[in-house]
PDB file of N, CA and C in Angstrom:
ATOM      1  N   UNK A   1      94.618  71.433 114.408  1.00  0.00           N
ATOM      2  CA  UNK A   1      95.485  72.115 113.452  1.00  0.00           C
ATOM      3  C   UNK A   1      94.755  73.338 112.888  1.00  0.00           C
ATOM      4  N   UNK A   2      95.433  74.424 112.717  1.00  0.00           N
ATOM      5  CA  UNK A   2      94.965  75.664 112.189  1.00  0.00           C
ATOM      6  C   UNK A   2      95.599  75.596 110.485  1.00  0.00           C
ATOM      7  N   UNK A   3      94.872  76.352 109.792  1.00  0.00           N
ATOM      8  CA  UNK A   3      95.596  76.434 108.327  1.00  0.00           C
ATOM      9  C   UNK A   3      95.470  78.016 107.995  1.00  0.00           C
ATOM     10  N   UNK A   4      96.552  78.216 107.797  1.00  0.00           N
ATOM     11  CA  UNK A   4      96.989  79.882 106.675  1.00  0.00           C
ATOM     12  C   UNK A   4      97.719  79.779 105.793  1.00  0.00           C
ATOM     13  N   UNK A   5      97.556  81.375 105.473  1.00  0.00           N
ATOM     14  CA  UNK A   5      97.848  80.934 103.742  1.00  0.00           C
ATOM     15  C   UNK A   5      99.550  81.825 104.031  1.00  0.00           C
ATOM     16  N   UNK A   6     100.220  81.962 103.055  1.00  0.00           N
ATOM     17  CA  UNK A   6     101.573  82.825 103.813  1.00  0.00           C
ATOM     18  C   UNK A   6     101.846  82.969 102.262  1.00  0.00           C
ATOM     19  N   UNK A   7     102.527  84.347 102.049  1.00  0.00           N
ATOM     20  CA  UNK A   7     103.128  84.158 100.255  1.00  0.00           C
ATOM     21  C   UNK A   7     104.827  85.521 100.769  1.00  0.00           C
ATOM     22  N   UNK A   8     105.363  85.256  99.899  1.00  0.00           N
ATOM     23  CA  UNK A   8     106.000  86.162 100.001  1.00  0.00           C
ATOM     24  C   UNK A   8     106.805  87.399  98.662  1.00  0.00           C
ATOM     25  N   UNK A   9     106.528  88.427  99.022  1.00  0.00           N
ATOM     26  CA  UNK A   9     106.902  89.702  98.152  1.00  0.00           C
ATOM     27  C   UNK A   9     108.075  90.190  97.716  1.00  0.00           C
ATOM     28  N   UNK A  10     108.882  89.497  96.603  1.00  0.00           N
ATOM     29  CA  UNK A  10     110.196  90.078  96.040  1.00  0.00           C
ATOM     30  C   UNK A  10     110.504  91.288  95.589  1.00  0.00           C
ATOM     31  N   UNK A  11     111.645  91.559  95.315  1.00  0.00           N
ATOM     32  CA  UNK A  11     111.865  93.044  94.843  1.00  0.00           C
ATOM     33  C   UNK A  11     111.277  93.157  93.885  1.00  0.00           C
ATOM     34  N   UNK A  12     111.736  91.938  93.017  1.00  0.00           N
ATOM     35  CA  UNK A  12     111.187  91.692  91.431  1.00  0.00           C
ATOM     36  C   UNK A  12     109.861  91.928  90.998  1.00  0.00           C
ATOM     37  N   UNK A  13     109.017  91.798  92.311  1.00  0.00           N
ATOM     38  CA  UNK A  13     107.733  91.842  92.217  1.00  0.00           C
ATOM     39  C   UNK A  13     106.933  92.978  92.065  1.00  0.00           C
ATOM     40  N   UNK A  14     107.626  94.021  92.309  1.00  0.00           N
ATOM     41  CA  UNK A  14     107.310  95.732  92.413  1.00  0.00           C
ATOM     42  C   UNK A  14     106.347  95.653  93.454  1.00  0.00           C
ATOM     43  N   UNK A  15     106.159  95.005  94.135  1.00  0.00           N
ATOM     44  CA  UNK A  15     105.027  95.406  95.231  1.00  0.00           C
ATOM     45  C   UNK A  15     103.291  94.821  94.977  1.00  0.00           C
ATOM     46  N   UNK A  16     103.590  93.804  93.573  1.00  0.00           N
ATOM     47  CA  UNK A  16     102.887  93.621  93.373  1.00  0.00           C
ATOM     48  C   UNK A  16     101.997  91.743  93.448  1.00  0.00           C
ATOM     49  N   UNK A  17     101.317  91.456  93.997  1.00  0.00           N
ATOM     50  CA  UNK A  17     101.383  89.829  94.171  1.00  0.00           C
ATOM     51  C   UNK A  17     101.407  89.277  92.669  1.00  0.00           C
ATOM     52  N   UNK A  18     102.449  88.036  92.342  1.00  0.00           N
ATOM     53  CA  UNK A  18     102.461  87.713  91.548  1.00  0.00           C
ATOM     54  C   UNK A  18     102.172  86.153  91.272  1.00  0.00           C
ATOM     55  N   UNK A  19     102.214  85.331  92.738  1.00  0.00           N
ATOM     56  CA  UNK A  19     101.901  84.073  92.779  1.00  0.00           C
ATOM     57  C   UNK A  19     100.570  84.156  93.743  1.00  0.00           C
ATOM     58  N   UNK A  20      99.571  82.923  93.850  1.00  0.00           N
ATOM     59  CA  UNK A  20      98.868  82.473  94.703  1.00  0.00           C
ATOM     60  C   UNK A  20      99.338  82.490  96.165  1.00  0.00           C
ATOM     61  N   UNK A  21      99.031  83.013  97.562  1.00  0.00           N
ATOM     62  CA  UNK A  21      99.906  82.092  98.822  1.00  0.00           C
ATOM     63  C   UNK A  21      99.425  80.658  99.004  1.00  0.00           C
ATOM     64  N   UNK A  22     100.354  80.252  99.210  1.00  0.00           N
ATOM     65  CA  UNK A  22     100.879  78.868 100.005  1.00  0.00           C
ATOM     66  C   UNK A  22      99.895  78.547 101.174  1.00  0.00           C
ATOM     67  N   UNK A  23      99.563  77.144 101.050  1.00  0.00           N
ATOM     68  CA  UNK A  23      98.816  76.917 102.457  1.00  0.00           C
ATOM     69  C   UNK A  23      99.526  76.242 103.331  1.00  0.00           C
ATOM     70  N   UNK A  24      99.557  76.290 105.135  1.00  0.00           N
ATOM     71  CA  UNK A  24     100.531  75.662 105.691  1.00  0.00           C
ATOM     72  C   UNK A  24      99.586  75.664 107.272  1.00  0.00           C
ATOM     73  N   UNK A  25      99.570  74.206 107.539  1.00  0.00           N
ATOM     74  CA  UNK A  25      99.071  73.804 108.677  1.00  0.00           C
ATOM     75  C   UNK A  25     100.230  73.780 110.336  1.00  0.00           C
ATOM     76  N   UNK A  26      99.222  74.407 111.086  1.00  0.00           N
ATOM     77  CA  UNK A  26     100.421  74.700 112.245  1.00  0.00           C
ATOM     78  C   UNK A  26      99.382  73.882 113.010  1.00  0.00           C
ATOM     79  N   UNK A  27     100.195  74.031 114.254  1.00  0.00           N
ATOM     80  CA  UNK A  27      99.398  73.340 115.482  1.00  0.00           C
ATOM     81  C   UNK A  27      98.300  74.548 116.178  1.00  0.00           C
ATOM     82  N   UNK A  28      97.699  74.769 117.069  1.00  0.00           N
ATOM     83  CA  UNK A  28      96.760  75.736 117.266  1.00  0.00           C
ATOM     84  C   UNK A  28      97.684  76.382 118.275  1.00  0.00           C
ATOM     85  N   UNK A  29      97.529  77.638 118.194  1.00  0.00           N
ATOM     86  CA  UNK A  29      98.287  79.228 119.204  1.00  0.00           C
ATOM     87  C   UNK A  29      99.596  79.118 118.528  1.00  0.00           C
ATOM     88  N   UNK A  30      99.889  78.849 117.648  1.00  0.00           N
ATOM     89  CA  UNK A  30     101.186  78.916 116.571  1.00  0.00           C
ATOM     90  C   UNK A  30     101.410  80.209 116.915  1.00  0.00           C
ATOM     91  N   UNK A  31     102.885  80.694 116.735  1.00  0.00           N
ATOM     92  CA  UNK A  31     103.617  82.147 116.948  1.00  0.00           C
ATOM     93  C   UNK A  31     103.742  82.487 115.091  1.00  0.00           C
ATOM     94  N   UNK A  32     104.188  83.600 114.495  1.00  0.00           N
ATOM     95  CA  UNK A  32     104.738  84.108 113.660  1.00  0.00           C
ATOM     96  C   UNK A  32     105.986  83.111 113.497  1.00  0.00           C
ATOM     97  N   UNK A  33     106.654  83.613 114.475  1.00  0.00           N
ATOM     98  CA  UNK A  33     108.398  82.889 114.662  1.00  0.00           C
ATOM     99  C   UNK A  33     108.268  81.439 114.450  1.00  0.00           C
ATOM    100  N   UNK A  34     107.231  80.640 114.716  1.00  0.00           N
ATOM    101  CA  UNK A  34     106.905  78.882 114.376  1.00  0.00           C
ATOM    102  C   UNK A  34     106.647  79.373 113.522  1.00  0.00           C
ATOM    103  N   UNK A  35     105.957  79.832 112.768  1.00  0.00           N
ATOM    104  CA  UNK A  35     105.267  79.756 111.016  1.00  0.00           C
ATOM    105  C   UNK A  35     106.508  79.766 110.464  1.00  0.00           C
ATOM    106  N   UNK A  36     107.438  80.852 110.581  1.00  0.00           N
ATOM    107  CA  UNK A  36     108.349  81.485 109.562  1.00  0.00           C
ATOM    108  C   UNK A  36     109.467  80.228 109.901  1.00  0.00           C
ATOM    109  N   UNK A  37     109.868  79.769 111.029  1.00  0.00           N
ATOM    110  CA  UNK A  37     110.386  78.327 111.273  1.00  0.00           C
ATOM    111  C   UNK A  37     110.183  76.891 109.949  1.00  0.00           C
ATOM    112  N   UNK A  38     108.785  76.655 110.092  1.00  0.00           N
ATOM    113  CA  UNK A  38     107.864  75.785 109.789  1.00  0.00           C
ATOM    114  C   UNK A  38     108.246  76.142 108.175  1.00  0.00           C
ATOM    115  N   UNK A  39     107.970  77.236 107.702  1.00  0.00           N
ATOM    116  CA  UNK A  39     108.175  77.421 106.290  1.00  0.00           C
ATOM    117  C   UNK A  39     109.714  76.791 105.600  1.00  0.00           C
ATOM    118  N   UNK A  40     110.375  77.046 106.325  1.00  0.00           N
ATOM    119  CA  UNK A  40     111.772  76.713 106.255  1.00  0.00           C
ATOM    120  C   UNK A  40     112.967  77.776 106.170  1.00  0.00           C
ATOM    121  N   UNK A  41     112.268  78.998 106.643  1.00  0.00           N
ATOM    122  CA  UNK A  41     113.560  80.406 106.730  1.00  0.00           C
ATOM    123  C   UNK A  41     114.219  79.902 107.720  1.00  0.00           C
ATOM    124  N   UNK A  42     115.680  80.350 107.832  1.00  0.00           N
ATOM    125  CA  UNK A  42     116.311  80.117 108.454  1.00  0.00           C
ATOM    126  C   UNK A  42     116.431  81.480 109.736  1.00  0.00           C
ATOM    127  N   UNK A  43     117.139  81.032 110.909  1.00  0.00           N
ATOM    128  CA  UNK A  43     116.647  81.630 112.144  1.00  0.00           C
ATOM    129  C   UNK A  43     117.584  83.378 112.026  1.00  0.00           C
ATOM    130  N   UNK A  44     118.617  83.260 111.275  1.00  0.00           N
ATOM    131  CA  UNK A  44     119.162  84.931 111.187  1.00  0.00           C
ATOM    132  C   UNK A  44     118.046  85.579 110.024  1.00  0.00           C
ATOM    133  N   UNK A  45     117.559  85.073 109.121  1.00  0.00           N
ATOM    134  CA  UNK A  45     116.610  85.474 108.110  1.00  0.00           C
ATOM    135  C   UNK A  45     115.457  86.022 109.044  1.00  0.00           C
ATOM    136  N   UNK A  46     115.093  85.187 109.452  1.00  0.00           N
ATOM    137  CA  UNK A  46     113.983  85.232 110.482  1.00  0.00           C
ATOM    138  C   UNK A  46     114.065  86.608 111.610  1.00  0.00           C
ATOM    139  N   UNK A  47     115.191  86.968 111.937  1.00  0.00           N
ATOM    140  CA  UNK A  47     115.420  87.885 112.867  1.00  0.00           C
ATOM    141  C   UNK A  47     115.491  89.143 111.993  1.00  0.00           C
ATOM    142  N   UNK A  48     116.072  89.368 110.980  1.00  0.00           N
ATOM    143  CA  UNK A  48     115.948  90.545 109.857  1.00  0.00           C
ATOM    144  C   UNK A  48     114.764  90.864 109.687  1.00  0.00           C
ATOM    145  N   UNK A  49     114.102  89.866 108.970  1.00  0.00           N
ATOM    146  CA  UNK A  49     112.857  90.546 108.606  1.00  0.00           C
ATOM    147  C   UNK A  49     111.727  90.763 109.746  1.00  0.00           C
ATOM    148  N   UNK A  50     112.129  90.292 111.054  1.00  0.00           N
ATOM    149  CA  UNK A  50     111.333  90.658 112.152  1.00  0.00           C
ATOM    150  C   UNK A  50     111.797  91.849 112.708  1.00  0.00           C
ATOM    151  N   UNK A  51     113.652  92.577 112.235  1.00  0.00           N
ATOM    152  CA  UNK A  51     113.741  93.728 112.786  1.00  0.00           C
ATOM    153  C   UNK A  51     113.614  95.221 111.923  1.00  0.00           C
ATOM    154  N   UNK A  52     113.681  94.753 110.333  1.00  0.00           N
ATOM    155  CA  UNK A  52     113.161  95.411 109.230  1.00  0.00           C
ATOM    156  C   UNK A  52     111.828  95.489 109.272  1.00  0.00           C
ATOM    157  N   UNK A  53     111.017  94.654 110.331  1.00  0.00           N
ATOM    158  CA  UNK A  53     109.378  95.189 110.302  1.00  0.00           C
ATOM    159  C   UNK A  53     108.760  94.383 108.763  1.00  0.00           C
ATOM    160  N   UNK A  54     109.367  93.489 108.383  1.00  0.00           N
ATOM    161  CA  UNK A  54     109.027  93.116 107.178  1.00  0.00           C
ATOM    162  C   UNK A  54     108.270  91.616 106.961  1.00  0.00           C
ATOM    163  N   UNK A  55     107.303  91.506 108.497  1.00  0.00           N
ATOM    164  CA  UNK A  55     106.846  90.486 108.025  1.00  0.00           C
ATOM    165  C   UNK A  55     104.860  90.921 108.675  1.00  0.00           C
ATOM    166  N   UNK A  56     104.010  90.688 108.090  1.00  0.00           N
ATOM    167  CA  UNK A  56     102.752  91.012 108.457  1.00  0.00           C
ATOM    168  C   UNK A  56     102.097  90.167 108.454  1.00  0.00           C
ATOM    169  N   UNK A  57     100.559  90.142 109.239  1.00  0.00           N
ATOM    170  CA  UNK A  57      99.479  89.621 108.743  1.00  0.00           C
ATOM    171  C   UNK A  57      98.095  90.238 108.578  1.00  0.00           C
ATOM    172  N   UNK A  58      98.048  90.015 107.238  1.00  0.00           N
ATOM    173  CA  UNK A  58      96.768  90.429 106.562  1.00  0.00           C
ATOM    174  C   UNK A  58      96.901  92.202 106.865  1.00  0.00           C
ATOM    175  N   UNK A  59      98.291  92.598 106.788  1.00  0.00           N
ATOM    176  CA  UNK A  59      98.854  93.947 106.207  1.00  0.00           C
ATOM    177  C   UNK A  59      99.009  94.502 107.220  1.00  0.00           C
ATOM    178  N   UNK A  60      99.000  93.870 108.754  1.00  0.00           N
ATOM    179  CA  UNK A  60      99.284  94.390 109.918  1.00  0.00           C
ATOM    180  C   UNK A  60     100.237  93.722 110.549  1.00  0.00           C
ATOM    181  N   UNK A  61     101.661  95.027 110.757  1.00  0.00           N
ATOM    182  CA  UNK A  61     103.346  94.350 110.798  1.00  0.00           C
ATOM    183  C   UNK A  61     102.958  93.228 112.340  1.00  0.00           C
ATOM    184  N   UNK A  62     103.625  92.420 112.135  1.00  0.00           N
ATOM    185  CA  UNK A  62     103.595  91.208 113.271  1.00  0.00           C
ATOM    186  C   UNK A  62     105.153  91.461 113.991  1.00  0.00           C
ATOM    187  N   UNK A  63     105.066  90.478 115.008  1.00  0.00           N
ATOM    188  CA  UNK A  63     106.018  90.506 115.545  1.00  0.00           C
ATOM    189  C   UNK A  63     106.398  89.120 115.694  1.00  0.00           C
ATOM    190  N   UNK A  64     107.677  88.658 116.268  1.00  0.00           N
ATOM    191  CA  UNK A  64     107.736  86.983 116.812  1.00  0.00           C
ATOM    192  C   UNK A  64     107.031  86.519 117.076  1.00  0.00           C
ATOM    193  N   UNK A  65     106.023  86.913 118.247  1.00  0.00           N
ATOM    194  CA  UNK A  65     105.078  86.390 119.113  1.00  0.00           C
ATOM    195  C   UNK A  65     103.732  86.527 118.996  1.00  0.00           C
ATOM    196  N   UNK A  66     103.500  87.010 117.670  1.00  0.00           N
ATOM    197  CA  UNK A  66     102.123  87.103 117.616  1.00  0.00           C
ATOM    198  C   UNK A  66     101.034  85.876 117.126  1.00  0.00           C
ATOM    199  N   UNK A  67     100.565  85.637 117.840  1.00  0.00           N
ATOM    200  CA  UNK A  67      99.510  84.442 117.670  1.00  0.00           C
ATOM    201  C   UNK A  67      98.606  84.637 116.311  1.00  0.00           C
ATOM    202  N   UNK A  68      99.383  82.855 115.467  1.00  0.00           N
ATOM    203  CA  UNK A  68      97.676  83.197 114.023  1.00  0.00           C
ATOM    204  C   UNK A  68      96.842  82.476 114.590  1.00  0.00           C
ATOM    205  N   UNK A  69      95.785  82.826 114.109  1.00  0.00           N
ATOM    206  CA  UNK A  69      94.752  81.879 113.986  1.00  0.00           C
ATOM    207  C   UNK A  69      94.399  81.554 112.880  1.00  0.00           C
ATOM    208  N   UNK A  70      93.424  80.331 112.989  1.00  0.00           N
ATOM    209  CA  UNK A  70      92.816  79.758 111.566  1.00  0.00           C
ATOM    210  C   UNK A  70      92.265  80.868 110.613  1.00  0.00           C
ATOM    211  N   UNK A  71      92.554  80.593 109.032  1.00  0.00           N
ATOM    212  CA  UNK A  71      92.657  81.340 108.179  1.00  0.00           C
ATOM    213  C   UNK A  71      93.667  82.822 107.933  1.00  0.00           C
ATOM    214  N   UNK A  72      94.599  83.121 108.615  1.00  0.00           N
ATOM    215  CA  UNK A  72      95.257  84.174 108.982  1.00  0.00           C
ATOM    216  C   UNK A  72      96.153  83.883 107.302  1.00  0.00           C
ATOM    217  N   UNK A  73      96.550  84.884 107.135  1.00  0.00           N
ATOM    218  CA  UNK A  73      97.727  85.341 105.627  1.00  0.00           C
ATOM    219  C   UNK A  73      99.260  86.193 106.327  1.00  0.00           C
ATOM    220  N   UNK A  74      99.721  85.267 106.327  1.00  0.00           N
ATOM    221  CA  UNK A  74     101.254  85.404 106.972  1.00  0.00           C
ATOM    222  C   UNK A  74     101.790  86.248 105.474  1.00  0.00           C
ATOM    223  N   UNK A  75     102.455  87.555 105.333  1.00  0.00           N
ATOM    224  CA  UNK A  75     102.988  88.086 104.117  1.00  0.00           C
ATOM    225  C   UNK A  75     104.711  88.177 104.772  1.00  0.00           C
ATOM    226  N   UNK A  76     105.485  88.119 104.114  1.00  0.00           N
ATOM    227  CA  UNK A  76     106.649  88.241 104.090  1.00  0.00           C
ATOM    228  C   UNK A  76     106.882  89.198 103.278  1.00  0.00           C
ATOM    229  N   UNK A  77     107.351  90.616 103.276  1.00  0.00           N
ATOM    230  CA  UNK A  77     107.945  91.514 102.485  1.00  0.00           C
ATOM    231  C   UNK A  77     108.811  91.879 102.345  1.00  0.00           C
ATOM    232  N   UNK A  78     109.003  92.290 101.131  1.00  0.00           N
ATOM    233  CA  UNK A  78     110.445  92.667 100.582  1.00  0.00           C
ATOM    234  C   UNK A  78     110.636  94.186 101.195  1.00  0.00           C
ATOM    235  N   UNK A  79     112.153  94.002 101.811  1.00  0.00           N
ATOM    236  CA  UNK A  79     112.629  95.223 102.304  1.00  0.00           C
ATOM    237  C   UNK A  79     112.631  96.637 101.931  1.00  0.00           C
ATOM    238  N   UNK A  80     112.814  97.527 102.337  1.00  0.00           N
ATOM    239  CA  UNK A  80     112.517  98.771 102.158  1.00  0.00           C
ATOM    240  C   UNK A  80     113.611  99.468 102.074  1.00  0.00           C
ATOM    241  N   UNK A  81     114.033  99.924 100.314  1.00  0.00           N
ATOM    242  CA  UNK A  81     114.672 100.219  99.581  1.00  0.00           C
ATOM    243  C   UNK A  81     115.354 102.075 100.381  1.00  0.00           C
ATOM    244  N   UNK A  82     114.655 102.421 101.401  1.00  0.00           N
ATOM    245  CA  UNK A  82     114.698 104.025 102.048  1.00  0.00           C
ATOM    246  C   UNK A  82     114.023 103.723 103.258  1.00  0.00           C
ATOM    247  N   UNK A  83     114.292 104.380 104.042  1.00  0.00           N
ATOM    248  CA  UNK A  83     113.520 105.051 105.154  1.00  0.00           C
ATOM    249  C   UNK A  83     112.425 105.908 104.917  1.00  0.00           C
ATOM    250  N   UNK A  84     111.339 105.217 105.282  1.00  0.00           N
ATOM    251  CA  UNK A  84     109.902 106.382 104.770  1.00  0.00           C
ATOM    252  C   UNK A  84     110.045 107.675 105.395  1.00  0.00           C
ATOM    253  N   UNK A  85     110.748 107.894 106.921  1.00  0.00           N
ATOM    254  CA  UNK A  85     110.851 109.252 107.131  1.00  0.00           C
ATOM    255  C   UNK A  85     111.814 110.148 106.860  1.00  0.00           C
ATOM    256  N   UNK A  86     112.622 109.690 106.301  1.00  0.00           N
ATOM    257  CA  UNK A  86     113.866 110.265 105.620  1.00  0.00           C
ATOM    258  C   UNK A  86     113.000 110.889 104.338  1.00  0.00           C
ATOM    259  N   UNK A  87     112.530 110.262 103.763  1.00  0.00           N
ATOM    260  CA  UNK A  87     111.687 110.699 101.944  1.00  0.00           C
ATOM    261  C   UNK A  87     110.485 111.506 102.739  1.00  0.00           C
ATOM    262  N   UNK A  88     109.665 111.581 103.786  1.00  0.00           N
ATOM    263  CA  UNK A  88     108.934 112.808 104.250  1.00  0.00           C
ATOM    264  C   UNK A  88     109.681 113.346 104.495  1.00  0.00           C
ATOM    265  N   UNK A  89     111.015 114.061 104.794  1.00  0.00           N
ATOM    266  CA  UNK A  89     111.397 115.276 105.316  1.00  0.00           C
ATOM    267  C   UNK A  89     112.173 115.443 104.139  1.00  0.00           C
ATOM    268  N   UNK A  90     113.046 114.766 103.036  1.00  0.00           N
ATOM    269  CA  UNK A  90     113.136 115.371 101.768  1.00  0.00           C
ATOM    270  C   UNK A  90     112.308 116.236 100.817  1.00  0.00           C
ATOM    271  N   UNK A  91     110.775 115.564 101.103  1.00  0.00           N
ATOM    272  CA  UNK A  91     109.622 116.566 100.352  1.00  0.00           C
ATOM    273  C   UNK A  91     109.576 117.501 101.199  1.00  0.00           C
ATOM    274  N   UNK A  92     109.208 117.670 102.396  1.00  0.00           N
ATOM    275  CA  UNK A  92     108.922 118.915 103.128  1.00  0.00           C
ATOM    276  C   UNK A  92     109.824 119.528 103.308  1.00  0.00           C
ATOM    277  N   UNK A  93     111.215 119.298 103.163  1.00  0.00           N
ATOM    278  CA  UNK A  93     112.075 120.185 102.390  1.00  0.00           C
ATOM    279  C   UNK A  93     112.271 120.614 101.080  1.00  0.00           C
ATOM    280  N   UNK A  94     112.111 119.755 100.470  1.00  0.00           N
ATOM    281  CA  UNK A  94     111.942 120.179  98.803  1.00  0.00           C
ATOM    282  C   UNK A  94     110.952 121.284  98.838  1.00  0.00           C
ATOM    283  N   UNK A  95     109.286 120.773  99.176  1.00  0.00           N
ATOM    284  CA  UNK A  95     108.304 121.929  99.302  1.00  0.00           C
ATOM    285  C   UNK A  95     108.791 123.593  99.641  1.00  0.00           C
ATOM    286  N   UNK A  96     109.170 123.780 100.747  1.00  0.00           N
ATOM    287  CA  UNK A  96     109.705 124.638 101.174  1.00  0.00           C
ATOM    288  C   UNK A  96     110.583 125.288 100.630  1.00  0.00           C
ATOM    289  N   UNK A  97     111.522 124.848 100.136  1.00  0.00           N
ATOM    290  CA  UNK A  97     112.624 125.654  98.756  1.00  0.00           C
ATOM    291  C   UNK A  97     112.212 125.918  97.907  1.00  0.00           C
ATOM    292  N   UNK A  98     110.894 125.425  96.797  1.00  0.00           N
ATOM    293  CA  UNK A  98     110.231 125.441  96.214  1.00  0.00           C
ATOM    294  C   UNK A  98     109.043 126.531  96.763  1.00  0.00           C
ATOM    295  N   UNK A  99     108.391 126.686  97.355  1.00  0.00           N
ATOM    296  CA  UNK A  99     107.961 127.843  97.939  1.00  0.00           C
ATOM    297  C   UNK A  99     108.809 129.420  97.900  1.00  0.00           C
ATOM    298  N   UNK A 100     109.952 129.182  98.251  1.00  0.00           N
ATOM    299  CA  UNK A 100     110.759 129.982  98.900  1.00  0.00           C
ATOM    300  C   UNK A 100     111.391 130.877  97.346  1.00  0.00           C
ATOM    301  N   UNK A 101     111.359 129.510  96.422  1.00  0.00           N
ATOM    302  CA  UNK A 101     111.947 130.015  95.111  1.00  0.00           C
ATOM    303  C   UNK A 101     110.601 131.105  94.087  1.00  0.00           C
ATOM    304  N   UNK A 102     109.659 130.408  94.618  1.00  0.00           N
ATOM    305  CA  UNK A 102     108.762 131.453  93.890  1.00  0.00           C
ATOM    306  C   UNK A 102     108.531 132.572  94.383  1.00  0.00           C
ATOM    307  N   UNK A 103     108.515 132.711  95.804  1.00  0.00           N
ATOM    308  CA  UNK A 103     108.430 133.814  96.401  1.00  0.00           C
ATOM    309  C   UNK A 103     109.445 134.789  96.009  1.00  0.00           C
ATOM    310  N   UNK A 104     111.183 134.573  95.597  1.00  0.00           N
ATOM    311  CA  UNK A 104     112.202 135.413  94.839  1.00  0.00           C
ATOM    312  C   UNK A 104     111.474 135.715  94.043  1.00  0.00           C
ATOM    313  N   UNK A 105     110.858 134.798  93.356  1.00  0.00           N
ATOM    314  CA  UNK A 105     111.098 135.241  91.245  1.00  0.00           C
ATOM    315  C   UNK A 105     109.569 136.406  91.174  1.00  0.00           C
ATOM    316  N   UNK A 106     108.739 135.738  92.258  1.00  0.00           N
ATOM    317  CA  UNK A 106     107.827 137.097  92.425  1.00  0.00           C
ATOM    318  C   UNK A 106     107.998 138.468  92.727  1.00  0.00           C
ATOM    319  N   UNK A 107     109.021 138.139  93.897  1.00  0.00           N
ATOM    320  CA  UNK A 107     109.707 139.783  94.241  1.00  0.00           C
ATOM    321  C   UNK A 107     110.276 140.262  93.137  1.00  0.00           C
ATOM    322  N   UNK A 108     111.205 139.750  92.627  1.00  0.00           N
ATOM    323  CA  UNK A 108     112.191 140.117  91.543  1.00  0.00           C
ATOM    324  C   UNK A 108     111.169 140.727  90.370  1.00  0.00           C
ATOM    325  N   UNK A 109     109.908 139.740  89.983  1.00  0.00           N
ATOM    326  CA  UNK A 109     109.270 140.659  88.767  1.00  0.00           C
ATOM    327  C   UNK A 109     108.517 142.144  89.075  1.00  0.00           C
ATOM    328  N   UNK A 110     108.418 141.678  90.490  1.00  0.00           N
ATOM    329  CA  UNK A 110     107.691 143.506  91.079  1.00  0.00           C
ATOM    330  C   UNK A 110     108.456 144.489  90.785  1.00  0.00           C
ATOM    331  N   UNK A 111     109.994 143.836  91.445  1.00  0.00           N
ATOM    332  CA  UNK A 111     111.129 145.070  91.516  1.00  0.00           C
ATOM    333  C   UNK A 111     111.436 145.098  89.858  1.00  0.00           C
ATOM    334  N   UNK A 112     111.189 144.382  88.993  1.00  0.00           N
ATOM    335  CA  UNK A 112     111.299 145.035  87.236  1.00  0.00           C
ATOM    336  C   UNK A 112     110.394 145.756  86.983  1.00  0.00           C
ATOM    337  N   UNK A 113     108.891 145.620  87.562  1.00  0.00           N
ATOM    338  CA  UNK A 113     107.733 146.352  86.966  1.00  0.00           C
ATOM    339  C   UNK A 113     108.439 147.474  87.623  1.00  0.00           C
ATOM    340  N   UNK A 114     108.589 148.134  88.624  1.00  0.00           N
ATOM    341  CA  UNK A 114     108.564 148.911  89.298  1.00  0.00           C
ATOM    342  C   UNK A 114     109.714 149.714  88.875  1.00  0.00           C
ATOM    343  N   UNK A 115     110.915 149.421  88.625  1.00  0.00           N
ATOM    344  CA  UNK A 115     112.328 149.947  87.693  1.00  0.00           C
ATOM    345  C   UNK A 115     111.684 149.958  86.483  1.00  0.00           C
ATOM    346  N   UNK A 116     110.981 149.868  86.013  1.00  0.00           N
ATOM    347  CA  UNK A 116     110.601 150.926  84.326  1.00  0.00           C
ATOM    348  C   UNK A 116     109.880 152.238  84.499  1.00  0.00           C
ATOM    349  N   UNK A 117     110.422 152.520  83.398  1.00  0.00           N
ATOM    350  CA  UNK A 117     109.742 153.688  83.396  1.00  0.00           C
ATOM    351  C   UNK A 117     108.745 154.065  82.098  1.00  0.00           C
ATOM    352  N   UNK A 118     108.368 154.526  82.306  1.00  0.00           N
ATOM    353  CA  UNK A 118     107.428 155.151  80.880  1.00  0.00           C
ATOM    354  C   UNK A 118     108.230 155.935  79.944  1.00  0.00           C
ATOM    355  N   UNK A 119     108.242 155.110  79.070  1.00  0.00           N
ATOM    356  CA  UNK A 119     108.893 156.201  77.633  1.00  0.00           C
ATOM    357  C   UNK A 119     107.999 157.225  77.262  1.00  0.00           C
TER     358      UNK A 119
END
């Protein structure tokens, strides 16, 4: 028998651990998909958070089939509220307009210095 620890990350939680993990004995060459079985998720649960990318170990995303071994930390995470590359190309668009806006308000104060005249 192998033993790991497994906890899992609520919304509620902000991202932050708020309980101890759980210890849970498998048989040896255990899959992800037996652990998350074994815990007692049920098998459409189980397929979400394996296609949301939302289940890891020891902070590296797993898959069904990935083999624990003894001492391994099975994390279950809470879903992802956005698309991380959707929010990079909002900033690097934001950036860019933001660039683009100072570059006006710079021209614009040249072209005032430059329209006065000396009394």
């Amino acid at each position: 028998m192998i033993q790991i620890e497994w906890l899992e990350l609520r919304p509620k939680d902000a991202g932050v651990l708020t309980t101890l993990p759980e210890v849970l004995q498998l048989p040896p060459q255990s899959s992800v998909g037996q652990a998350l079985l074994t815990i007692g998720l049920d098998p459409v649960r189980i397929q979400n958070l394996l296609e949301q990318r939302a289940v890891a170990v020891y902070g590296m995303y797993a898959t069904e089939n990935t083999i624990l071994h003894d001492g391994d930390r099975l994390e279950i995470l809470d879903g992802l509220k956005f698309d991380p590359m959707d929010s990079r190309r909002r900033r690097a668009q934001h950036k860019v307009l933001t660039k683009r806006q100072k570059e006006l308000a710079r021209y614009e104060r040249r072209s005032r210095k430059q329209g006065k005249t000396p009394l």
